[in-house]
PDBML (XML) file of the C-alpha atoms, coordinates in Angstrom:
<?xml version="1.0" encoding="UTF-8" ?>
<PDBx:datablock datablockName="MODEL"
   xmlns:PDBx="http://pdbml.pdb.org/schema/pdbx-v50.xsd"
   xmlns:xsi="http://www.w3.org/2001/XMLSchema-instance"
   xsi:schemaLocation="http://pdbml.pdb.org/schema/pdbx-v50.xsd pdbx-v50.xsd">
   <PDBx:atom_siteCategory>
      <PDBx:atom_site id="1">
         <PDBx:B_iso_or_equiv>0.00</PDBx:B_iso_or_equiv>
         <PDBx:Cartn_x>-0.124</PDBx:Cartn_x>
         <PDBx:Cartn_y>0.641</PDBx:Cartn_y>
         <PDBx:Cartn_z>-9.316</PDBx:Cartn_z>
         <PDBx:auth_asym_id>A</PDBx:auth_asym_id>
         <PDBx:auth_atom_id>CA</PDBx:auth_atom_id>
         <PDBx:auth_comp_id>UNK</PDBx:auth_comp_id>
         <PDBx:auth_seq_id>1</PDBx:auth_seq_id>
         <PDBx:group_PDB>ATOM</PDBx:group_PDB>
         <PDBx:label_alt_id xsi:nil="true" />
         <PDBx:label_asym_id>A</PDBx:label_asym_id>
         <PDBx:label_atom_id>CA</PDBx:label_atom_id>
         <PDBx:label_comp_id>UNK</PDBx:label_comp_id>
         <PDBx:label_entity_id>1</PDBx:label_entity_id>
         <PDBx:label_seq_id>1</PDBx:label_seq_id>
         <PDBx:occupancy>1.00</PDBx:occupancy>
         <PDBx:pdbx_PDB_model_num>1</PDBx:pdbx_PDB_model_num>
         <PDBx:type_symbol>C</PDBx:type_symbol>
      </PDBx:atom_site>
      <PDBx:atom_site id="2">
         <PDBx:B_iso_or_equiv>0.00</PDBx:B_iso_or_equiv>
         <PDBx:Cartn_x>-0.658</PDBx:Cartn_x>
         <PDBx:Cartn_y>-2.975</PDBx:Cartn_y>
         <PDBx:Cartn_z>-8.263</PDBx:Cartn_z>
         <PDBx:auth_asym_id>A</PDBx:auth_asym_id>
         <PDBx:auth_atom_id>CA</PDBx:auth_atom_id>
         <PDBx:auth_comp_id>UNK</PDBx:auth_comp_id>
         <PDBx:auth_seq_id>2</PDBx:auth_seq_id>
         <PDBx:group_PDB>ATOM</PDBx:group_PDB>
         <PDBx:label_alt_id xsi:nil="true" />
         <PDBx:label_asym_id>A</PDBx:label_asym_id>
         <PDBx:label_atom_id>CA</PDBx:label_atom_id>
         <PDBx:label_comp_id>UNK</PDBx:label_comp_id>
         <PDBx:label_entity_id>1</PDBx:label_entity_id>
         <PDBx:label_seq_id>2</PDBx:label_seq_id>
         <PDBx:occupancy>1.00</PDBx:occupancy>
         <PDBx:pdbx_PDB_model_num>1</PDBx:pdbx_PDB_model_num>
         <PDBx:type_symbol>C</PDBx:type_symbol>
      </PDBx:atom_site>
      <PDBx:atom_site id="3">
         <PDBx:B_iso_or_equiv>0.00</PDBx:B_iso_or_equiv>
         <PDBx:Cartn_x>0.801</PDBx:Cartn_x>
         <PDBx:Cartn_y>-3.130</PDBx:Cartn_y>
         <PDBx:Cartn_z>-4.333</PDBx:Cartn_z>
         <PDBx:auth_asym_id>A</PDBx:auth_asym_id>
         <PDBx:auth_atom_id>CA</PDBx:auth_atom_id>
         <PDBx:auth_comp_id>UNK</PDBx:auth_comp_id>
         <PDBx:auth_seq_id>3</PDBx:auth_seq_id>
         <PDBx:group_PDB>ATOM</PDBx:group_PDB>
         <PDBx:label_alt_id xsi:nil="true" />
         <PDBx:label_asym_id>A</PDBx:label_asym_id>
         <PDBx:label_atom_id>CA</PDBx:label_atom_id>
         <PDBx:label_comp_id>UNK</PDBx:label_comp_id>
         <PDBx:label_entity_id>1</PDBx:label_entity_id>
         <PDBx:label_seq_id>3</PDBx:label_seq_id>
         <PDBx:occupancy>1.00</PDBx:occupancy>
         <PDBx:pdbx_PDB_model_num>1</PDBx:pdbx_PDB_model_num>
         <PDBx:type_symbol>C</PDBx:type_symbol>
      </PDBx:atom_site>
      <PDBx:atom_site id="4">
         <PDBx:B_iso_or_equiv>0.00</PDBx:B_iso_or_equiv>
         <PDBx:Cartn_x>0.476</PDBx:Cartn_x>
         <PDBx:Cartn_y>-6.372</PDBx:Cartn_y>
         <PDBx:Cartn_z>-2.845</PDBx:Cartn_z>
         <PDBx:auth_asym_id>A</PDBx:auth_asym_id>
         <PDBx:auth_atom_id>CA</PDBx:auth_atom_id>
         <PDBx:auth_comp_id>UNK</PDBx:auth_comp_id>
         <PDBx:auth_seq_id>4</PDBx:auth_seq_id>
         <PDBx:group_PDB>ATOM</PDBx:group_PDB>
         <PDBx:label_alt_id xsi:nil="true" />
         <PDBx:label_asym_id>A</PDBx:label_asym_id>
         <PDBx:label_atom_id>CA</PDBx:label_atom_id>
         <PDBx:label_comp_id>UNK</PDBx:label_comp_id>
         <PDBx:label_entity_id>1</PDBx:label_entity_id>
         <PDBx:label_seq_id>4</PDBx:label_seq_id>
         <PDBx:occupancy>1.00</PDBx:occupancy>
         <PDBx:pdbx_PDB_model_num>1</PDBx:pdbx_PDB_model_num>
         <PDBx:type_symbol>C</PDBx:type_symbol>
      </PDBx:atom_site>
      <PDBx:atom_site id="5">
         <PDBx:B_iso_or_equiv>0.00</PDBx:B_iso_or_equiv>
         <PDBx:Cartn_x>-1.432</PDBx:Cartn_x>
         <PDBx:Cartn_y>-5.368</PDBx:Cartn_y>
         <PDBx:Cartn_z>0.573</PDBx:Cartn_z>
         <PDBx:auth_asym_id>A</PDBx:auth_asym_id>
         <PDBx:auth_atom_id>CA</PDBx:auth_atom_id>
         <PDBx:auth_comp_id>UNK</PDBx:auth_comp_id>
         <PDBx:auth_seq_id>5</PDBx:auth_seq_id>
         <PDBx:group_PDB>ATOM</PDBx:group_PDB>
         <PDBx:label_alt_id xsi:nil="true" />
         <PDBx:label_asym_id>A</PDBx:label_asym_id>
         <PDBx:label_atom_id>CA</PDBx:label_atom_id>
         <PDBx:label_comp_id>UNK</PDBx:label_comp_id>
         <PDBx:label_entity_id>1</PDBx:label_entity_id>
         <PDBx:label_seq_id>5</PDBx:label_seq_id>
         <PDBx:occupancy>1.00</PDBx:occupancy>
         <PDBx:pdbx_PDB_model_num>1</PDBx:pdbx_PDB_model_num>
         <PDBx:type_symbol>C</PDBx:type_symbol>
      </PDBx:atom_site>
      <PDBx:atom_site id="6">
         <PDBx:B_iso_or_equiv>0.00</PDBx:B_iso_or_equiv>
         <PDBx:Cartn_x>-1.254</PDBx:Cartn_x>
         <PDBx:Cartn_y>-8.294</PDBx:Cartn_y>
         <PDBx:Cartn_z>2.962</PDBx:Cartn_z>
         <PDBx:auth_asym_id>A</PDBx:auth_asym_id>
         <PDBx:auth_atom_id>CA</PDBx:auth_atom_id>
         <PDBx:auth_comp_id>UNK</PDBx:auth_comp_id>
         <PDBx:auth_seq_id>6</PDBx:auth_seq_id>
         <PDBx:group_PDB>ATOM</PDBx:group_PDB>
         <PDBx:label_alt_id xsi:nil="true" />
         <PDBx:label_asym_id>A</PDBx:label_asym_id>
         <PDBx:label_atom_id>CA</PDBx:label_atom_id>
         <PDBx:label_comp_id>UNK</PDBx:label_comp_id>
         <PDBx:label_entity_id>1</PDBx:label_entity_id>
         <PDBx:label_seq_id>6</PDBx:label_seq_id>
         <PDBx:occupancy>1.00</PDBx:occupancy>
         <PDBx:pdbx_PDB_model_num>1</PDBx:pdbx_PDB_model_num>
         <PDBx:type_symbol>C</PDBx:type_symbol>
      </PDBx:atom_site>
      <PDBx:atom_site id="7">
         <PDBx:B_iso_or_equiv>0.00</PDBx:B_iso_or_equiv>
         <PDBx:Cartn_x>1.244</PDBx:Cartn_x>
         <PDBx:Cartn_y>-6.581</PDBx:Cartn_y>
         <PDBx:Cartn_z>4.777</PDBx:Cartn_z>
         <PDBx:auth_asym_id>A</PDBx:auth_asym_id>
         <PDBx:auth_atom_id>CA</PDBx:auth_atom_id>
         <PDBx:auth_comp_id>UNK</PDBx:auth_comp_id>
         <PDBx:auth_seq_id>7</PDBx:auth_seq_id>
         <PDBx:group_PDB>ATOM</PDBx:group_PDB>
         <PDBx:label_alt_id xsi:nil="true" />
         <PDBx:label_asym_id>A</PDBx:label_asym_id>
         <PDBx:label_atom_id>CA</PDBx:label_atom_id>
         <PDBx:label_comp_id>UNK</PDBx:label_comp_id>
         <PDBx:label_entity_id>1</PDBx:label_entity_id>
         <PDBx:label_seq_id>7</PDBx:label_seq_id>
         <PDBx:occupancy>1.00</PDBx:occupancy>
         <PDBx:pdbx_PDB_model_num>1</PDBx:pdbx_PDB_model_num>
         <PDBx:type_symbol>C</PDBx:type_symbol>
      </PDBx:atom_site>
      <PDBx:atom_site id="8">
         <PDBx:B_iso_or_equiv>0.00</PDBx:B_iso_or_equiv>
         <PDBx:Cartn_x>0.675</PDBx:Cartn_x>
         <PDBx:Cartn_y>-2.786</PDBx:Cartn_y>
         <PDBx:Cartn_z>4.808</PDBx:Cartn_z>
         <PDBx:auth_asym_id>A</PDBx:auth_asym_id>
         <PDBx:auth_atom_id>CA</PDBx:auth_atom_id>
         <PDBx:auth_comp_id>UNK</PDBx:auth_comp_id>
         <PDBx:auth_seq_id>8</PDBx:auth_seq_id>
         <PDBx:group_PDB>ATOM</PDBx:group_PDB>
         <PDBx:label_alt_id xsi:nil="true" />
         <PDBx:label_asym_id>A</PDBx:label_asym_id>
         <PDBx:label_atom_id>CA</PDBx:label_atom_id>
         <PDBx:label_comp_id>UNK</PDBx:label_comp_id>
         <PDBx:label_entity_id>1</PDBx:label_entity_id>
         <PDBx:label_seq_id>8</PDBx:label_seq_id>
         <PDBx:occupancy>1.00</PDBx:occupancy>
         <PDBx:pdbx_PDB_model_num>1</PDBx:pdbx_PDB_model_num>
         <PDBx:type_symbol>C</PDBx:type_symbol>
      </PDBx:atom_site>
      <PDBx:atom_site id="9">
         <PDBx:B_iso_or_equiv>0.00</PDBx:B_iso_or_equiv>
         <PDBx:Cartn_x>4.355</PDBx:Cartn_x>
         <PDBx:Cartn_y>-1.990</PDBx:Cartn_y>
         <PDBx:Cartn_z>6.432</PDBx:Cartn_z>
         <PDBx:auth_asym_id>A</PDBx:auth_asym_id>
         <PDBx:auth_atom_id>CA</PDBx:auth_atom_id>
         <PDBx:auth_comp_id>UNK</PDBx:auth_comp_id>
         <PDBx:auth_seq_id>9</PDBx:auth_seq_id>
         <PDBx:group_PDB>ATOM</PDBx:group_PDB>
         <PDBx:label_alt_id xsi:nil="true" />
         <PDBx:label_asym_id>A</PDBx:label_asym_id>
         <PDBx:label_atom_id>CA</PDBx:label_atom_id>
         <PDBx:label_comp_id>UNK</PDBx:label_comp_id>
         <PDBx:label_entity_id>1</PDBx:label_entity_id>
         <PDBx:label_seq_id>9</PDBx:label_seq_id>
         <PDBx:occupancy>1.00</PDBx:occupancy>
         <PDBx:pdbx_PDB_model_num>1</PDBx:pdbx_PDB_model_num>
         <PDBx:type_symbol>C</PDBx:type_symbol>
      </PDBx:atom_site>
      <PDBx:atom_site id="10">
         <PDBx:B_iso_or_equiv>0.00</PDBx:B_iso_or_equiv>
         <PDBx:Cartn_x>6.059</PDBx:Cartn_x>
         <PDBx:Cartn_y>-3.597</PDBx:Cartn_y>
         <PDBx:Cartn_z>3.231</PDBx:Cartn_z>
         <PDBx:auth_asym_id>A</PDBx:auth_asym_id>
         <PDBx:auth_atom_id>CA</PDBx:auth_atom_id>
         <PDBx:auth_comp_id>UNK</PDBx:auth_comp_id>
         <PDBx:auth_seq_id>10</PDBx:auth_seq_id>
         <PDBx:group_PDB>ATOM</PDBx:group_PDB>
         <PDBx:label_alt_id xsi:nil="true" />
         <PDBx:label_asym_id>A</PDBx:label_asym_id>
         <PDBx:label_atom_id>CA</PDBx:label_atom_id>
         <PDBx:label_comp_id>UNK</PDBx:label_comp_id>
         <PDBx:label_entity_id>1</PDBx:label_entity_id>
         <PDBx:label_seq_id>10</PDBx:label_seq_id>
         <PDBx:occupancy>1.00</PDBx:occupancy>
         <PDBx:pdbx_PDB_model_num>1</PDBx:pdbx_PDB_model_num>
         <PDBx:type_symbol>C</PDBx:type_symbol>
      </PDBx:atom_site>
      <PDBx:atom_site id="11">
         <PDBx:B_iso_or_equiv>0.00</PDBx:B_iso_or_equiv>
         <PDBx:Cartn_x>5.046</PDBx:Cartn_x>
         <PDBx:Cartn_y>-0.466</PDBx:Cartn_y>
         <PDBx:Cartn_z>1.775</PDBx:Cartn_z>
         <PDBx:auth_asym_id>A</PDBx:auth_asym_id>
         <PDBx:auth_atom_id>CA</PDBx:auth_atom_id>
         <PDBx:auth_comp_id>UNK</PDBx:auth_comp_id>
         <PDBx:auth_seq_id>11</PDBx:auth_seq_id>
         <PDBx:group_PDB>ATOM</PDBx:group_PDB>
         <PDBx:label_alt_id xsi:nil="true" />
         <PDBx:label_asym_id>A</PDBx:label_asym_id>
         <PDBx:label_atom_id>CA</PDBx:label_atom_id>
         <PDBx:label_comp_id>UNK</PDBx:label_comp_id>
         <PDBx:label_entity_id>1</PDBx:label_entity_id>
         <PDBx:label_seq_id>11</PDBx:label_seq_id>
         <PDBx:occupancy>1.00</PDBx:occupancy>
         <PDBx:pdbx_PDB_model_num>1</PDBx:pdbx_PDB_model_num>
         <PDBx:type_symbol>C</PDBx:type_symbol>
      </PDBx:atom_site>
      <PDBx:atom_site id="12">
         <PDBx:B_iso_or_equiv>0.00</PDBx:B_iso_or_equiv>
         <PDBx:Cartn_x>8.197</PDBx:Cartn_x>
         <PDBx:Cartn_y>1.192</PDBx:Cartn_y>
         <PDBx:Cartn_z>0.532</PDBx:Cartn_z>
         <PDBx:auth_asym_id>A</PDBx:auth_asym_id>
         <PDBx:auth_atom_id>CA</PDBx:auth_atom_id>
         <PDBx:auth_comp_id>UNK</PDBx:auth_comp_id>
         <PDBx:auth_seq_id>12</PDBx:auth_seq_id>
         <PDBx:group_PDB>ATOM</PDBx:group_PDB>
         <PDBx:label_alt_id xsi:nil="true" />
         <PDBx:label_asym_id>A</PDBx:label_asym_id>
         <PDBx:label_atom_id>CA</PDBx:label_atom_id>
         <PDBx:label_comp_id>UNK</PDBx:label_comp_id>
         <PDBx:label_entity_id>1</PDBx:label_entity_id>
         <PDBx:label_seq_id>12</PDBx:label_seq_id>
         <PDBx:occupancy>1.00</PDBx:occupancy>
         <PDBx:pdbx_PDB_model_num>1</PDBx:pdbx_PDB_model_num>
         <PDBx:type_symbol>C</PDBx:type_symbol>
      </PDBx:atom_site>
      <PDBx:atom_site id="13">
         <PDBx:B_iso_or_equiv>0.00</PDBx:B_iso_or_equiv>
         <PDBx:Cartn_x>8.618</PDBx:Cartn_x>
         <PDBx:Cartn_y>5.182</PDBx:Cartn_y>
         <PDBx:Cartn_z>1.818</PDBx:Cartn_z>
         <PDBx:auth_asym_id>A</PDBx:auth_asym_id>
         <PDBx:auth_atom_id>CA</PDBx:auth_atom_id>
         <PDBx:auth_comp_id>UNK</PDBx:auth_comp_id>
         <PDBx:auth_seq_id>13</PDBx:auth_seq_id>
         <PDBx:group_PDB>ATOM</PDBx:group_PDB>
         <PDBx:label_alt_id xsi:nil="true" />
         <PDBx:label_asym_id>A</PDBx:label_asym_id>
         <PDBx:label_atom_id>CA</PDBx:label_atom_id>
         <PDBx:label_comp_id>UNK</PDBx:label_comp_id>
         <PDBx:label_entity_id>1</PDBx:label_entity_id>
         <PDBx:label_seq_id>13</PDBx:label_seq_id>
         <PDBx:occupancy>1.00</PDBx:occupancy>
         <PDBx:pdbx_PDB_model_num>1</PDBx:pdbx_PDB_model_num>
         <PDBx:type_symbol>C</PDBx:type_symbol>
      </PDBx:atom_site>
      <PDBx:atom_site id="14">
         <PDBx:B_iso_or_equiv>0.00</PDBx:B_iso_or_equiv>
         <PDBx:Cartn_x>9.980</PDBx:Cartn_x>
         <PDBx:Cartn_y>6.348</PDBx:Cartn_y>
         <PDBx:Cartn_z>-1.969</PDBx:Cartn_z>
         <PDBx:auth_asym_id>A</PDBx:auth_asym_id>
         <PDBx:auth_atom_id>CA</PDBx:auth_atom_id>
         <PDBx:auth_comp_id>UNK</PDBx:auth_comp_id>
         <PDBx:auth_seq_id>14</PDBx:auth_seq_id>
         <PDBx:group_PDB>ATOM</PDBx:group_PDB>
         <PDBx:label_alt_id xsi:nil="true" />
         <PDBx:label_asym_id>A</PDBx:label_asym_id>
         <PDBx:label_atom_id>CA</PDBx:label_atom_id>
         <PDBx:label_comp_id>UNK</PDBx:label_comp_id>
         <PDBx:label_entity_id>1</PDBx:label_entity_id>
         <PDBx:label_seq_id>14</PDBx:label_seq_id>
         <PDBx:occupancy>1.00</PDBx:occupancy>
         <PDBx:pdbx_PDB_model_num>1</PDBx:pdbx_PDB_model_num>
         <PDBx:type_symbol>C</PDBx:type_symbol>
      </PDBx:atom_site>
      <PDBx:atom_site id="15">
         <PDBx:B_iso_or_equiv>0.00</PDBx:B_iso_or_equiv>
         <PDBx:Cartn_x>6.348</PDBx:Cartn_x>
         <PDBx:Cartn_y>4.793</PDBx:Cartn_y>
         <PDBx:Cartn_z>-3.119</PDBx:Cartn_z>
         <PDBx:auth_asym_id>A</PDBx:auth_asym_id>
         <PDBx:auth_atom_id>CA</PDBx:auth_atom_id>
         <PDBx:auth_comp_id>UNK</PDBx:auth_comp_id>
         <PDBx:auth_seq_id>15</PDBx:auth_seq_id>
         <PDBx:group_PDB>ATOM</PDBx:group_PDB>
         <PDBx:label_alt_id xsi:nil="true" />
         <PDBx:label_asym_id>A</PDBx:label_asym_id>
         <PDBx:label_atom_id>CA</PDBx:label_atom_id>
         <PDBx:label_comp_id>UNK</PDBx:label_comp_id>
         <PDBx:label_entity_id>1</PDBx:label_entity_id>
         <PDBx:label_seq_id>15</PDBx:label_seq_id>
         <PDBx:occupancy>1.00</PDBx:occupancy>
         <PDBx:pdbx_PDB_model_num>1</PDBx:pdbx_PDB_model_num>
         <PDBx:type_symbol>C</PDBx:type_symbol>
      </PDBx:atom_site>
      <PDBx:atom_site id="16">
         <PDBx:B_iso_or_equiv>0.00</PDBx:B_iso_or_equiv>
         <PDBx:Cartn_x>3.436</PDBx:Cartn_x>
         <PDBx:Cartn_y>6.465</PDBx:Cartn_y>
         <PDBx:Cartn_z>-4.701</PDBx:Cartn_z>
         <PDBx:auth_asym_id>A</PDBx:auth_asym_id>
         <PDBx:auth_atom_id>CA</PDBx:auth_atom_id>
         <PDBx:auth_comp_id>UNK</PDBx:auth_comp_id>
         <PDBx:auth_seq_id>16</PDBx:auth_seq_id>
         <PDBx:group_PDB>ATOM</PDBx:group_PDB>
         <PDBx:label_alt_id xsi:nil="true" />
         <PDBx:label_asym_id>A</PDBx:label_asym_id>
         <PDBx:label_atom_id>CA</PDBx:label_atom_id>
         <PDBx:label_comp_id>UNK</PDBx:label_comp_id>
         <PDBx:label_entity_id>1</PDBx:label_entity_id>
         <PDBx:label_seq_id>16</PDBx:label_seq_id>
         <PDBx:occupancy>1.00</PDBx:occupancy>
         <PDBx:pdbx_PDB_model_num>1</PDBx:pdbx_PDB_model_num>
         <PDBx:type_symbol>C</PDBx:type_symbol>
      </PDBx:atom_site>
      <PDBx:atom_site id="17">
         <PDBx:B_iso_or_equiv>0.00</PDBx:B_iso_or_equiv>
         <PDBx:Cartn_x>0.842</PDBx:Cartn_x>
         <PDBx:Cartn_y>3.834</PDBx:Cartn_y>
         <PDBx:Cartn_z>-4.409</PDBx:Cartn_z>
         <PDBx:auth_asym_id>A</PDBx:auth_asym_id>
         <PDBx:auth_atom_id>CA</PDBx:auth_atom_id>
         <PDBx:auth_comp_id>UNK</PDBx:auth_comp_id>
         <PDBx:auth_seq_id>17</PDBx:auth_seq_id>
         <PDBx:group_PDB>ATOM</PDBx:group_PDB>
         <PDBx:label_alt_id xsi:nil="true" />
         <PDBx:label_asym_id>A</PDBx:label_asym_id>
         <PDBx:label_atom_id>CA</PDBx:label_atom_id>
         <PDBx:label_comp_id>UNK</PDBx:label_comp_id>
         <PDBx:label_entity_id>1</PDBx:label_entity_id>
         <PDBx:label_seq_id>17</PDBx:label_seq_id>
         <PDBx:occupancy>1.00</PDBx:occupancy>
         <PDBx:pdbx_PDB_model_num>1</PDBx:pdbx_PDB_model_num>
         <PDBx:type_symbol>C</PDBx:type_symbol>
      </PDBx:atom_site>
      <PDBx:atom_site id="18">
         <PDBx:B_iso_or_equiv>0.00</PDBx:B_iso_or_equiv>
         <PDBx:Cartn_x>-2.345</PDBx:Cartn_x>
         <PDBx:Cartn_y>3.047</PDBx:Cartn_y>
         <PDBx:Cartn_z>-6.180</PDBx:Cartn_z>
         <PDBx:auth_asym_id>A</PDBx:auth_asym_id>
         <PDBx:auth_atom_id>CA</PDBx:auth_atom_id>
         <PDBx:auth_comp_id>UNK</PDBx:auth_comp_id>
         <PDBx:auth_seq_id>18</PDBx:auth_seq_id>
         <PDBx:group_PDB>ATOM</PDBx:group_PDB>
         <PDBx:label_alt_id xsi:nil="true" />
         <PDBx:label_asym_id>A</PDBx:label_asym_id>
         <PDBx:label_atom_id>CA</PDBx:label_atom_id>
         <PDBx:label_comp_id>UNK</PDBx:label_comp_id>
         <PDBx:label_entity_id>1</PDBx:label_entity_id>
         <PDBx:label_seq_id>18</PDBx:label_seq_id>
         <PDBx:occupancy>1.00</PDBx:occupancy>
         <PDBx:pdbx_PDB_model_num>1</PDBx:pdbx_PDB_model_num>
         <PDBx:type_symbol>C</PDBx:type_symbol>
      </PDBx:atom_site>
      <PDBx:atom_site id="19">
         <PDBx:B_iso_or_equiv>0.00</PDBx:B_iso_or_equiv>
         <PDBx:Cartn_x>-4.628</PDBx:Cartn_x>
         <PDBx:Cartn_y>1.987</PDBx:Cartn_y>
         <PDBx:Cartn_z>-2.682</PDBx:Cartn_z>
         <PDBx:auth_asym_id>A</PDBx:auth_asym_id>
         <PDBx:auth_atom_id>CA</PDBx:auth_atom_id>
         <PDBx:auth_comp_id>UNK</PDBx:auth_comp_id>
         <PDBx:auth_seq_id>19</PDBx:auth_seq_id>
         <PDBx:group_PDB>ATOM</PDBx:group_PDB>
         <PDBx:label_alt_id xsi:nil="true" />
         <PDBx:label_asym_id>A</PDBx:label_asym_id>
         <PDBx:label_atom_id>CA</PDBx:label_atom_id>
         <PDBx:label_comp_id>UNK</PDBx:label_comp_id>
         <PDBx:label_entity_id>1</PDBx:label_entity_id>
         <PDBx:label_seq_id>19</PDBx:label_seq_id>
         <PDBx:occupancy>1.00</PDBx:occupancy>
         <PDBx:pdbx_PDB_model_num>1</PDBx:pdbx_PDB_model_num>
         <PDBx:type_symbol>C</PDBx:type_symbol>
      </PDBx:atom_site>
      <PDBx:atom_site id="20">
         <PDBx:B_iso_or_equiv>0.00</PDBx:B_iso_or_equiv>
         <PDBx:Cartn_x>-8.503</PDBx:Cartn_x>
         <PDBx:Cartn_y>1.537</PDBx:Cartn_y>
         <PDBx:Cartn_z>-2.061</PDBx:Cartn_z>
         <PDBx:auth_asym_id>A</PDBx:auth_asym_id>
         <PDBx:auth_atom_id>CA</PDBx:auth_atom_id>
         <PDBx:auth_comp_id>UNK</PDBx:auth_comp_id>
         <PDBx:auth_seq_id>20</PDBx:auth_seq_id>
         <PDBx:group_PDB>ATOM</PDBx:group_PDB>
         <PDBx:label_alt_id xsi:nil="true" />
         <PDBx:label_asym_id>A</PDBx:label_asym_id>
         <PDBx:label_atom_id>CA</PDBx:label_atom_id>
         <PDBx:label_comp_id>UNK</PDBx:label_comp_id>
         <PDBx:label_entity_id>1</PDBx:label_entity_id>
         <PDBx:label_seq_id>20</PDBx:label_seq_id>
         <PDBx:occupancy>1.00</PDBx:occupancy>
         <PDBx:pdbx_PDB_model_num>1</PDBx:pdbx_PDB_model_num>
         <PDBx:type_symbol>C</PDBx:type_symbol>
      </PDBx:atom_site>
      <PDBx:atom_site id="21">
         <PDBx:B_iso_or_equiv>0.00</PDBx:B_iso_or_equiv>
         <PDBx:Cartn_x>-10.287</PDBx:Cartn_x>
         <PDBx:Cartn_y>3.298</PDBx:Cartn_y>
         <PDBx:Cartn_z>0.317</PDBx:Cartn_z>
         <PDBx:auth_asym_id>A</PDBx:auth_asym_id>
         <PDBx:auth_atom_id>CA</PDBx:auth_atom_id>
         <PDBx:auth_comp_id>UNK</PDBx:auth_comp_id>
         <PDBx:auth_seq_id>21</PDBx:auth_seq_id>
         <PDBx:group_PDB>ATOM</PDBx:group_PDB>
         <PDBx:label_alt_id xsi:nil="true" />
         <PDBx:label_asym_id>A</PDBx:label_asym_id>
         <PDBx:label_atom_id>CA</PDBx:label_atom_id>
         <PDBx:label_comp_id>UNK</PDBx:label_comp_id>
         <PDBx:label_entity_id>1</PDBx:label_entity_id>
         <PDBx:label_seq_id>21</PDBx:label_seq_id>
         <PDBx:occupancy>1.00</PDBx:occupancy>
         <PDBx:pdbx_PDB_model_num>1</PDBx:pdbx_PDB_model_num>
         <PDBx:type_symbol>C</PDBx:type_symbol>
      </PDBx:atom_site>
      <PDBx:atom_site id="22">
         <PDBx:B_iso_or_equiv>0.00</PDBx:B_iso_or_equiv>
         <PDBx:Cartn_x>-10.585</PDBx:Cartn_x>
         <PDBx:Cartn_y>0.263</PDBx:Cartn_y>
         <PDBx:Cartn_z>3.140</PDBx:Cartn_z>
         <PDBx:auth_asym_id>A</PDBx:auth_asym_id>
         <PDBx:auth_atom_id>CA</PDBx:auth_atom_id>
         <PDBx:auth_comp_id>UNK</PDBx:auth_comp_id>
         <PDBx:auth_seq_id>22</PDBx:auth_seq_id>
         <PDBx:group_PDB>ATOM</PDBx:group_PDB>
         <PDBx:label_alt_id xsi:nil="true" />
         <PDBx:label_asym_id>A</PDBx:label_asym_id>
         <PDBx:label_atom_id>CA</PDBx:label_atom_id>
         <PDBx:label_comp_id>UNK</PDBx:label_comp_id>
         <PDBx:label_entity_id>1</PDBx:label_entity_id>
         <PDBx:label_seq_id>22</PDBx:label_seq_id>
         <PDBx:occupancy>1.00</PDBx:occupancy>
         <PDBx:pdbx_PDB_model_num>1</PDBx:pdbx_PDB_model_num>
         <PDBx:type_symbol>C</PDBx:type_symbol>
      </PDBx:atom_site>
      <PDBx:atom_site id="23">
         <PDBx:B_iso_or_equiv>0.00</PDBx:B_iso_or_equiv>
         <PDBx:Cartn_x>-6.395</PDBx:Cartn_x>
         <PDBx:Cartn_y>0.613</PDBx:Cartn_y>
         <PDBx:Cartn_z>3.928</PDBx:Cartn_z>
         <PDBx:auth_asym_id>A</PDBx:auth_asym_id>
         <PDBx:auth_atom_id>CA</PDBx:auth_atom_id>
         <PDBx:auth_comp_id>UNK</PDBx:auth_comp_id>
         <PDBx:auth_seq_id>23</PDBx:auth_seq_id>
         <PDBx:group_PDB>ATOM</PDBx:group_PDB>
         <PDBx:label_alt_id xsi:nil="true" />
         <PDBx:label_asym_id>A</PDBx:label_asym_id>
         <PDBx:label_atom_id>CA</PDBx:label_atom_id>
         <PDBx:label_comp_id>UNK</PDBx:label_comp_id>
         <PDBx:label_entity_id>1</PDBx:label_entity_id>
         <PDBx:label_seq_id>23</PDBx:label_seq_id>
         <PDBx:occupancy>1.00</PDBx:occupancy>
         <PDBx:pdbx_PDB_model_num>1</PDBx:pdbx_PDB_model_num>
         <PDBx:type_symbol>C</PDBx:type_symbol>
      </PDBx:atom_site>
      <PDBx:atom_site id="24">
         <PDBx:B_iso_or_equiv>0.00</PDBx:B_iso_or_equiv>
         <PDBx:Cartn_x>-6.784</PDBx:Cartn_x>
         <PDBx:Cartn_y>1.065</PDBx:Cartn_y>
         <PDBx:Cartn_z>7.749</PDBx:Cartn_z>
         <PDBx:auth_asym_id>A</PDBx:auth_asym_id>
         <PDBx:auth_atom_id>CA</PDBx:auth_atom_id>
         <PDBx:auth_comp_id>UNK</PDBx:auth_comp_id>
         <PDBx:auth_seq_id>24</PDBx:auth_seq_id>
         <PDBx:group_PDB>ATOM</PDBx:group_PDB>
         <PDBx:label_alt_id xsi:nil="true" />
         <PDBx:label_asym_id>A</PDBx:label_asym_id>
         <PDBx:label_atom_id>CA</PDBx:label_atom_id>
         <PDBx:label_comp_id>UNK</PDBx:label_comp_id>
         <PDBx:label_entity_id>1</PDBx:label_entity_id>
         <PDBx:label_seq_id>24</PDBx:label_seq_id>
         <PDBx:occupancy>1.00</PDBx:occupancy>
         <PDBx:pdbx_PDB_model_num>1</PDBx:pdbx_PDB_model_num>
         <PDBx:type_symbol>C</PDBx:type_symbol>
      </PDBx:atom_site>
      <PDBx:atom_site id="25">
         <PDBx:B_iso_or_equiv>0.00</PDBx:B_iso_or_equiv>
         <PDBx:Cartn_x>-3.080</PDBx:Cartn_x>
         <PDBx:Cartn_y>1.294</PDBx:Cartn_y>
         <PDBx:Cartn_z>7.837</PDBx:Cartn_z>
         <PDBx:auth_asym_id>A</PDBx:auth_asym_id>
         <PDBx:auth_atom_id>CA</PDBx:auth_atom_id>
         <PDBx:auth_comp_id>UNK</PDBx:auth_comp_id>
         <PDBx:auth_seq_id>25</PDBx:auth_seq_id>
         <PDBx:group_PDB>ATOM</PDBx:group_PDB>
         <PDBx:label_alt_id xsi:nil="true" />
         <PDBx:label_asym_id>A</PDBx:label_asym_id>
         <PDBx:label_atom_id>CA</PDBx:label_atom_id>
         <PDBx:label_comp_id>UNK</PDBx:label_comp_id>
         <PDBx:label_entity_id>1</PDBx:label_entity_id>
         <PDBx:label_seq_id>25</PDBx:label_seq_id>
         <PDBx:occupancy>1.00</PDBx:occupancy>
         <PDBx:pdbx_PDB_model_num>1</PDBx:pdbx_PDB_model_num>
         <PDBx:type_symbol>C</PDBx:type_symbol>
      </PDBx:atom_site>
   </PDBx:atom_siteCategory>
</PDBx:datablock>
């Protein structure tokens, strides 16, 4: 619910994620 998103591609493929709307990847 709180994903650090500097890096997009640390995000983890077992994660449901809490994101905004801006991710443009």
């Amino acid at each position: 619910a709180r994903p650090a998103l500097d890096d997009p591609h640390a995000l983890r493929e077992d994660g449901i994620y809490v994101l905004p709307e801006t991710v443009a990847e």
